[in-house]
N, C-alpha and C. Protein backbone atom coordinates (compact mmCIF):
# COMPACT_ATOMS: atom_id res chain seq x y z
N UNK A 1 -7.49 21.94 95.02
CA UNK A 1 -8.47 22.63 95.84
C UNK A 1 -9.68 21.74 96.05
N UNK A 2 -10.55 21.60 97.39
CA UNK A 2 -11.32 21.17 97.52
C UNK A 2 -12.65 22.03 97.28
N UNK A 3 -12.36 22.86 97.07
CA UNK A 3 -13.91 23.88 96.79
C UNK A 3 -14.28 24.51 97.95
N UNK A 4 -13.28 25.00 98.81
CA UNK A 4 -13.74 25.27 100.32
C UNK A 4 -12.63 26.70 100.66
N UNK A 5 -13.67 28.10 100.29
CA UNK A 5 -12.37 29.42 100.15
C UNK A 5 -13.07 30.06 101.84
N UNK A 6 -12.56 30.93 102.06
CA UNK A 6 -12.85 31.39 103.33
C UNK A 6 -13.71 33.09 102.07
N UNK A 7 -14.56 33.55 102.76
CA UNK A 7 -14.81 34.89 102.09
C UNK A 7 -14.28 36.06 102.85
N UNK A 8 -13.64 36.63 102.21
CA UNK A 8 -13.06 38.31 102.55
C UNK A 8 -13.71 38.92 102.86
N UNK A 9 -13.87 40.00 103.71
CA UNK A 9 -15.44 40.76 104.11
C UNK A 9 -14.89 41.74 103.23
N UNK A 10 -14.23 42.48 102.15
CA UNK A 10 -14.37 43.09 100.90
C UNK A 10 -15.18 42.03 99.97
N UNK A 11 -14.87 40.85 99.55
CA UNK A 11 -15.57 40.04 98.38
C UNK A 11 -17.10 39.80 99.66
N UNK A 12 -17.19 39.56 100.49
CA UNK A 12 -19.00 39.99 100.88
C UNK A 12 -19.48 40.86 101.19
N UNK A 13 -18.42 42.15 100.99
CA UNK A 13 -19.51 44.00 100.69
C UNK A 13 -19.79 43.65 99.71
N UNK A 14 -18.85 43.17 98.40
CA UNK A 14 -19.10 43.08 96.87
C UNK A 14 -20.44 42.53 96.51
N UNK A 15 -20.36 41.57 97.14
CA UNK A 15 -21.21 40.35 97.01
C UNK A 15 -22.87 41.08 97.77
N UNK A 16 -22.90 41.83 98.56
CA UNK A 16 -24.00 42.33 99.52
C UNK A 16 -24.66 43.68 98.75
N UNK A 17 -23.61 44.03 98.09
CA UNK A 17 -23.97 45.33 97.03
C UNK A 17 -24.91 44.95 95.42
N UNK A 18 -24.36 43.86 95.48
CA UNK A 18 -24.56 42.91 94.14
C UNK A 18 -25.91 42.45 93.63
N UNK A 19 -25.96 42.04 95.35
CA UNK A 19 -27.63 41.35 95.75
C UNK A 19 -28.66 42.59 96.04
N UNK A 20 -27.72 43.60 96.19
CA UNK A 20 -28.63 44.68 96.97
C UNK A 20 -29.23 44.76 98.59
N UNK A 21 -28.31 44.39 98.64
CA UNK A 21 -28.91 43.94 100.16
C UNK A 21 -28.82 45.17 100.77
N UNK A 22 -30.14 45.48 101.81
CA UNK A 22 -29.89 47.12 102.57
C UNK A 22 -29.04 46.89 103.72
N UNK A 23 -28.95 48.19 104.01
CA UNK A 23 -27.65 48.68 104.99
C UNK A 23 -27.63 47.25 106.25
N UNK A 24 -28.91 47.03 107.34
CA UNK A 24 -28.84 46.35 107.71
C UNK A 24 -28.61 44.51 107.52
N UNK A 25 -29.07 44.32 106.23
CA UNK A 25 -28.95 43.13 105.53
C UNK A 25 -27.10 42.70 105.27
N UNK A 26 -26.27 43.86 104.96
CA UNK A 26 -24.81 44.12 104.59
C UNK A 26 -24.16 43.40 105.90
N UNK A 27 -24.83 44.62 106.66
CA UNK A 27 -24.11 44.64 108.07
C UNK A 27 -24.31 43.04 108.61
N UNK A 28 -25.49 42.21 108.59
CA UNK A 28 -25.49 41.01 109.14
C UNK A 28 -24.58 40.58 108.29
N UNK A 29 -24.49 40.14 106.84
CA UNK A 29 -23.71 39.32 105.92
C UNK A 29 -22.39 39.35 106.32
N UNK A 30 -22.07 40.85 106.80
CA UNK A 30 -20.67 41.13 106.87
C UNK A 30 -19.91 40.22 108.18
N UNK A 31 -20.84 40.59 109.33
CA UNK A 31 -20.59 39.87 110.71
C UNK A 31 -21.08 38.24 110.64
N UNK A 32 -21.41 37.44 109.55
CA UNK A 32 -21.48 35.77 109.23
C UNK A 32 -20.55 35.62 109.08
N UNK A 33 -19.98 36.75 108.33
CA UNK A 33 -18.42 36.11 107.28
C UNK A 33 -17.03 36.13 108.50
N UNK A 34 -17.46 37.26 109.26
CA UNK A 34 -16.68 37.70 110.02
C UNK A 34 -16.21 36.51 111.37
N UNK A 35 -17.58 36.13 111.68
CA UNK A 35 -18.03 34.85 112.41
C UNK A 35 -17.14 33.76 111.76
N UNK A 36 -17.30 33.48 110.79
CA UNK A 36 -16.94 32.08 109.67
C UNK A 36 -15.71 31.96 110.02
N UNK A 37 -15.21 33.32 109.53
CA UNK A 37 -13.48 33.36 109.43
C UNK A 37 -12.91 33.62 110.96
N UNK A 38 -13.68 33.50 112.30
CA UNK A 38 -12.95 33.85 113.34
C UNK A 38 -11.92 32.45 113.70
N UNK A 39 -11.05 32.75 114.15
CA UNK A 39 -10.44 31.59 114.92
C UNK A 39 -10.34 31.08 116.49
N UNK A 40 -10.29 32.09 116.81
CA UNK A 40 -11.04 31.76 118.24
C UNK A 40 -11.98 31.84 119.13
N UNK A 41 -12.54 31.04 120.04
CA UNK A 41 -14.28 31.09 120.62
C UNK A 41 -14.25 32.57 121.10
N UNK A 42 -13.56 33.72 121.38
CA UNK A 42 -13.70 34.40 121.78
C UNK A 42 -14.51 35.57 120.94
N UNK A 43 -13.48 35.34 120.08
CA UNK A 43 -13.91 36.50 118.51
C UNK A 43 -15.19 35.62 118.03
N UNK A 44 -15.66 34.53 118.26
CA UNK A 44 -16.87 33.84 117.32
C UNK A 44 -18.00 34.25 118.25
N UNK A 45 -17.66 34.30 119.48
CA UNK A 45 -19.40 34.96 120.70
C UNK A 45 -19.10 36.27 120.22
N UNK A 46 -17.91 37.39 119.96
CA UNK A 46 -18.57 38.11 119.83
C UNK A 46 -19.27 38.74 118.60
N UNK A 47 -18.76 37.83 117.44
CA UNK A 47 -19.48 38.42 116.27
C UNK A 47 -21.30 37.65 116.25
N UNK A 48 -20.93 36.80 117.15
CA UNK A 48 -22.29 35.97 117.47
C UNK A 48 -23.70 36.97 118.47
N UNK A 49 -22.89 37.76 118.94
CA UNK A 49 -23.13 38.71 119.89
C UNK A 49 -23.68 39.55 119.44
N UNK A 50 -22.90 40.36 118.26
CA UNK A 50 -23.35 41.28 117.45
C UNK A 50 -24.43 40.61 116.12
N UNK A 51 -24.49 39.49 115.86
CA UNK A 51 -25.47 39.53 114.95
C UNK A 51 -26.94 38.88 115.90
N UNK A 52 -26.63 38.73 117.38
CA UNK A 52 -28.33 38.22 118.00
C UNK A 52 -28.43 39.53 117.86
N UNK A 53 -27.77 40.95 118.30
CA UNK A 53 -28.46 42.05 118.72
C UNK A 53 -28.96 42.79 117.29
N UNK A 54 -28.55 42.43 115.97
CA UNK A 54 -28.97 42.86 114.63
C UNK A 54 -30.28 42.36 114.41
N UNK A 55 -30.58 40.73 114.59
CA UNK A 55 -31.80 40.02 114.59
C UNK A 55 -32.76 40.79 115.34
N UNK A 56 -32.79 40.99 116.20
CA UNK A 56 -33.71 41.45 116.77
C UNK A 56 -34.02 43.07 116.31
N UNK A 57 -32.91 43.76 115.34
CA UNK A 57 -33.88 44.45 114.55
C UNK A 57 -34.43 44.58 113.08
N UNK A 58 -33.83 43.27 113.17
CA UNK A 58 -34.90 42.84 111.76
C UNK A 58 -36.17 42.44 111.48
């Protein structure tokens, strides 16, 4: 192994619960990971999509 895992969006609720992160804080973490792990440009604008419109209510 090179040290390089993809994260499960179960192991980054875990991980978002852990830190305590609030509801909105979850919800971005969740849609990075979601982003990370997409494979195609299509699915990556739109999780990209959904986390400009989260930013702006943070």
């Amino acid at each position: 192994m090179q040290g390089k895992r993809r994260l499960t969006e179960n192991v980054a609720l875990k991980i978002a619960e852990f830190l305590k992160f609030t509801k909105r804080e979850s919800d971005y973490f969740i849609l990075l990971v979601q982003y990370e792990n997409a494979k195609r440009a299509e699915e990556k604008q739109y999780f990209f999509e959904r986390m400009a419109l989260l930013r702006k209510k943070l």
